[in-house]
Protein backbone atom coordinates (compact mmCIF):
# COMPACT_ATOMS: atom_id res chain seq x y z
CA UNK A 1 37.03 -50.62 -42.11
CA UNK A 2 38.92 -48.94 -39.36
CA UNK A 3 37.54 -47.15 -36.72
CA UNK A 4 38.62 -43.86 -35.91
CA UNK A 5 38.24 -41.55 -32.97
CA UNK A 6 39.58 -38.07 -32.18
CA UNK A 7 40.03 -36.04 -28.64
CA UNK A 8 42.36 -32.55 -28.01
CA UNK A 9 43.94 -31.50 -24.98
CA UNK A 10 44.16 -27.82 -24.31
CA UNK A 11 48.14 -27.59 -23.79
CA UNK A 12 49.37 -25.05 -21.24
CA UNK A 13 48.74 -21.20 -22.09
CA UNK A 14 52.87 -21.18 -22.55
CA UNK A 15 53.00 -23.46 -24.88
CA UNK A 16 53.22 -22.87 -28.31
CA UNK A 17 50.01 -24.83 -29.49
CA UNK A 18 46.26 -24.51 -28.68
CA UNK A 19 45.81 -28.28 -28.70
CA UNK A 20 47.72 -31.73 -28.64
CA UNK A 21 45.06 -33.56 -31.31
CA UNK A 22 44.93 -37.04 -30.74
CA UNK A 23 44.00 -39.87 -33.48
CA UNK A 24 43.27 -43.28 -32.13
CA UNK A 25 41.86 -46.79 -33.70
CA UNK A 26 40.05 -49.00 -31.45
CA UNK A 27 43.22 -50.37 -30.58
CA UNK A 28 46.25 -47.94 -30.87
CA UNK A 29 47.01 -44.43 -30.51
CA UNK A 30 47.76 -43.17 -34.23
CA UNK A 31 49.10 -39.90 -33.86
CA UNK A 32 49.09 -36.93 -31.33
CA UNK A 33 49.80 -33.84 -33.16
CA UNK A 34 49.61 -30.10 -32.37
CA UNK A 35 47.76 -27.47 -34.02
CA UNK A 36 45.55 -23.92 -33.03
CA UNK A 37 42.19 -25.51 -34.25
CA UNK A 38 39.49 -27.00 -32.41
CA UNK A 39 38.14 -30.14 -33.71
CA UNK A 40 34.68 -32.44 -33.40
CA UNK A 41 35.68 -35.17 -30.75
CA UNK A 42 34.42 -38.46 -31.14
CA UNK A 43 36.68 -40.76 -27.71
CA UNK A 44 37.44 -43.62 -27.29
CA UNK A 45 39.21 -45.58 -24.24
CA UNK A 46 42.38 -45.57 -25.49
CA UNK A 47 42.03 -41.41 -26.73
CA UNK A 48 40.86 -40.85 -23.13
CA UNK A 49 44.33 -42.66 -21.57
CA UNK A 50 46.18 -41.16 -24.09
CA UNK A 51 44.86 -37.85 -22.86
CA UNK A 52 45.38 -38.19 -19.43
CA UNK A 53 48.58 -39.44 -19.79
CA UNK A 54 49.64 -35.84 -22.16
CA UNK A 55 47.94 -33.92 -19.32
CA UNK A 56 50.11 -35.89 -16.08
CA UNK A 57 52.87 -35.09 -18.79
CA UNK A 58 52.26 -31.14 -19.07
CA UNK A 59 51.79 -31.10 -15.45
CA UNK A 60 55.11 -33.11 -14.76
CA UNK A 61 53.53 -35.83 -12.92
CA UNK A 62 54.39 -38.48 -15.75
CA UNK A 63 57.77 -38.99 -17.64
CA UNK A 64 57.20 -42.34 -18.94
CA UNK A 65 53.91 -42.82 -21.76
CA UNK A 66 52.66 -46.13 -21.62
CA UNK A 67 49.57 -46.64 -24.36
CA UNK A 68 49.07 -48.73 -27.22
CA UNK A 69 50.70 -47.18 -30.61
CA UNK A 70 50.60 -47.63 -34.40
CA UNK A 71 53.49 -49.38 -36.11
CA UNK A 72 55.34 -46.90 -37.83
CA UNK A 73 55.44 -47.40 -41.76
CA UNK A 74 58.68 -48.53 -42.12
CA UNK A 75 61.01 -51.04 -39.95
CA UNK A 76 64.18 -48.70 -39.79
CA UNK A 77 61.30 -45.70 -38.22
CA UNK A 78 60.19 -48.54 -36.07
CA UNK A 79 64.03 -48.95 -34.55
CA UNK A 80 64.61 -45.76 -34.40
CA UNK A 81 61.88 -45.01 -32.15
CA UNK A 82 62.22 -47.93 -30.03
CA UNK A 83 66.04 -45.91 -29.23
CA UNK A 84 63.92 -42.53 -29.15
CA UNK A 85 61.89 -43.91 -25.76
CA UNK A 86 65.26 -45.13 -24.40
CA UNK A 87 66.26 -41.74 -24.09
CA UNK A 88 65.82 -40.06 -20.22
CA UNK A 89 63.27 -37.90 -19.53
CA UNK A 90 64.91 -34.18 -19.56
CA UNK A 91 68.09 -35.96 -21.64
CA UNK A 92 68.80 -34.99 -24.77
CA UNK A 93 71.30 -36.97 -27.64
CA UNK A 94 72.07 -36.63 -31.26
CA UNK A 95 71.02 -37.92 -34.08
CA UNK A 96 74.72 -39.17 -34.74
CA UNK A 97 74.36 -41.35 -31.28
CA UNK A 98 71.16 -43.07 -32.39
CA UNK A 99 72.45 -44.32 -35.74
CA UNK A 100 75.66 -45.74 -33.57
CA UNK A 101 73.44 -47.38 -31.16
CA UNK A 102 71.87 -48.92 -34.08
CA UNK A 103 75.23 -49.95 -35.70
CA UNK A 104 75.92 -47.25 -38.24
CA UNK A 105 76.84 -43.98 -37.60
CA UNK A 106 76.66 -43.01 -40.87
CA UNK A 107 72.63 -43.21 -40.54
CA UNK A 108 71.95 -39.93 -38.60
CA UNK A 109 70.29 -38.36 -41.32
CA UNK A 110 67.84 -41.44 -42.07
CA UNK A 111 67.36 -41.56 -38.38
CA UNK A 112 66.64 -37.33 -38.36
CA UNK A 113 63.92 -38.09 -41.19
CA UNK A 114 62.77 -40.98 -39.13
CA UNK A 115 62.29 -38.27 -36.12
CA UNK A 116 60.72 -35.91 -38.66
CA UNK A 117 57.92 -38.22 -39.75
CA UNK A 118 57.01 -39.76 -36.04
CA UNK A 119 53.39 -39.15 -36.07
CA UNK A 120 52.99 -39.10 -32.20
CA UNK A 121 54.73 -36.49 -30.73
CA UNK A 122 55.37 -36.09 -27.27
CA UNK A 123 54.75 -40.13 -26.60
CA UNK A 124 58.10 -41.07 -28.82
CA UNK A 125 59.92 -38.61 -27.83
CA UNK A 126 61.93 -36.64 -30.83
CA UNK A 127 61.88 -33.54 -29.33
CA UNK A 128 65.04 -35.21 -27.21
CA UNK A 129 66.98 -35.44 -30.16
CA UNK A 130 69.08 -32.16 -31.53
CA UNK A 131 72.01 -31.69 -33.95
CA UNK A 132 75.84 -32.61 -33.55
CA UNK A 133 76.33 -28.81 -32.57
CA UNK A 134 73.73 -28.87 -30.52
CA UNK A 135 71.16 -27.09 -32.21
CA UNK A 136 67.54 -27.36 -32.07
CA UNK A 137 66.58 -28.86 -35.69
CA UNK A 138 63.12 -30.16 -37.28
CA UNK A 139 60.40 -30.88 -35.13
CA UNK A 140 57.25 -31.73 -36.73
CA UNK A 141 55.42 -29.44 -33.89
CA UNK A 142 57.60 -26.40 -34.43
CA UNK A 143 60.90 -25.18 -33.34
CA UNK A 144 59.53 -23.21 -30.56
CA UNK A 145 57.71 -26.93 -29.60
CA UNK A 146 60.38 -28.42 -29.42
CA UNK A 147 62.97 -25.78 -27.12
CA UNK A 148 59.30 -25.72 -25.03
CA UNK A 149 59.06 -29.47 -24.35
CA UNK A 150 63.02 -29.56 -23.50
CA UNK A 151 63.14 -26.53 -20.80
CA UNK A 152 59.69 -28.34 -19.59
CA UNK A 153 61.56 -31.71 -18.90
CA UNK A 154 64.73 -29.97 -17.57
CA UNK A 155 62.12 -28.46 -14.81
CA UNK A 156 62.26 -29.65 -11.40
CA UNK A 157 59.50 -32.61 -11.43
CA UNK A 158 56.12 -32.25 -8.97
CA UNK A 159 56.62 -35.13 -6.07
């Protein structure tokens, strides 16, 4: 039996989410989702990384995650996402331009259900991704989540 452990960070006051939630194992980060709701902790070493990593992150002193993480459920998620962390901090691409990089264009709405399912927000970074117009479209965390983490990346980082 697996176990499981649970921490929140309180996100910034302008933010549109009380908490990040974090779900680890004793080995891997399983998801880091938002929500208004605070929860029993039980930590771990690898939810206590995780959290100071999402707190460097919301005070722009990290722009690259490095932590242990779940395999996603299914290969093709798994290759999207390893494309997803490609993508510069404070960059954003389309969904179109990840299913090329993968070889097949005609994949951008597998790979925008792929984005919509990624479990650990912030740390694979979907939020990077928008539509062929350029509009902001599904974000597990929330429209306003999403247009929140992008204007926080485009910011001028802390030295």
């Amino acid at each position: 039996m697996m176990n499981l452990y649970c921490d929140q960070l309180l996100c910034p006051d302008s933010f549109p989410w009380r908490f990040a939630d974090i779900i680890a194992s004793d080995d891997c980060i399983i998801s880091v989702l938002f929500s208004d709701t605070e929860k029993q902790r039980k930590t771990n070493e690898i939810t206590d990384i995780c959290k100071k990593q999402l707190y460097l992150y919301f005070n722009k002193e990290l722009i690259e995650f490095n932590l242990p993480i779940a395999k996603p459920k299914s290969v093709f998620s798994g290759l999207v996402y390893e494309k997803l962390v490609e993508i510069p901090y404070g960059k954003i691409t389309h969904y179109k331009d990840i299913a090329v990089a993968m070889g097949d264009a005609k994949k951008s709405r597998a790979v925008g259900r792929a984005c919509a399912t990624n479990k650990l927000s912030i740390i694979i970074p979907c939020h990077r991704v928008v539509s062929s117009t350029g509009n902001l479209t599904g974000y597990a965390g929330g429209l306003q989540a999403k247009e929140w983490l992008i204007a926080h990346e485009r910011r001028e980082l802390h030295k």
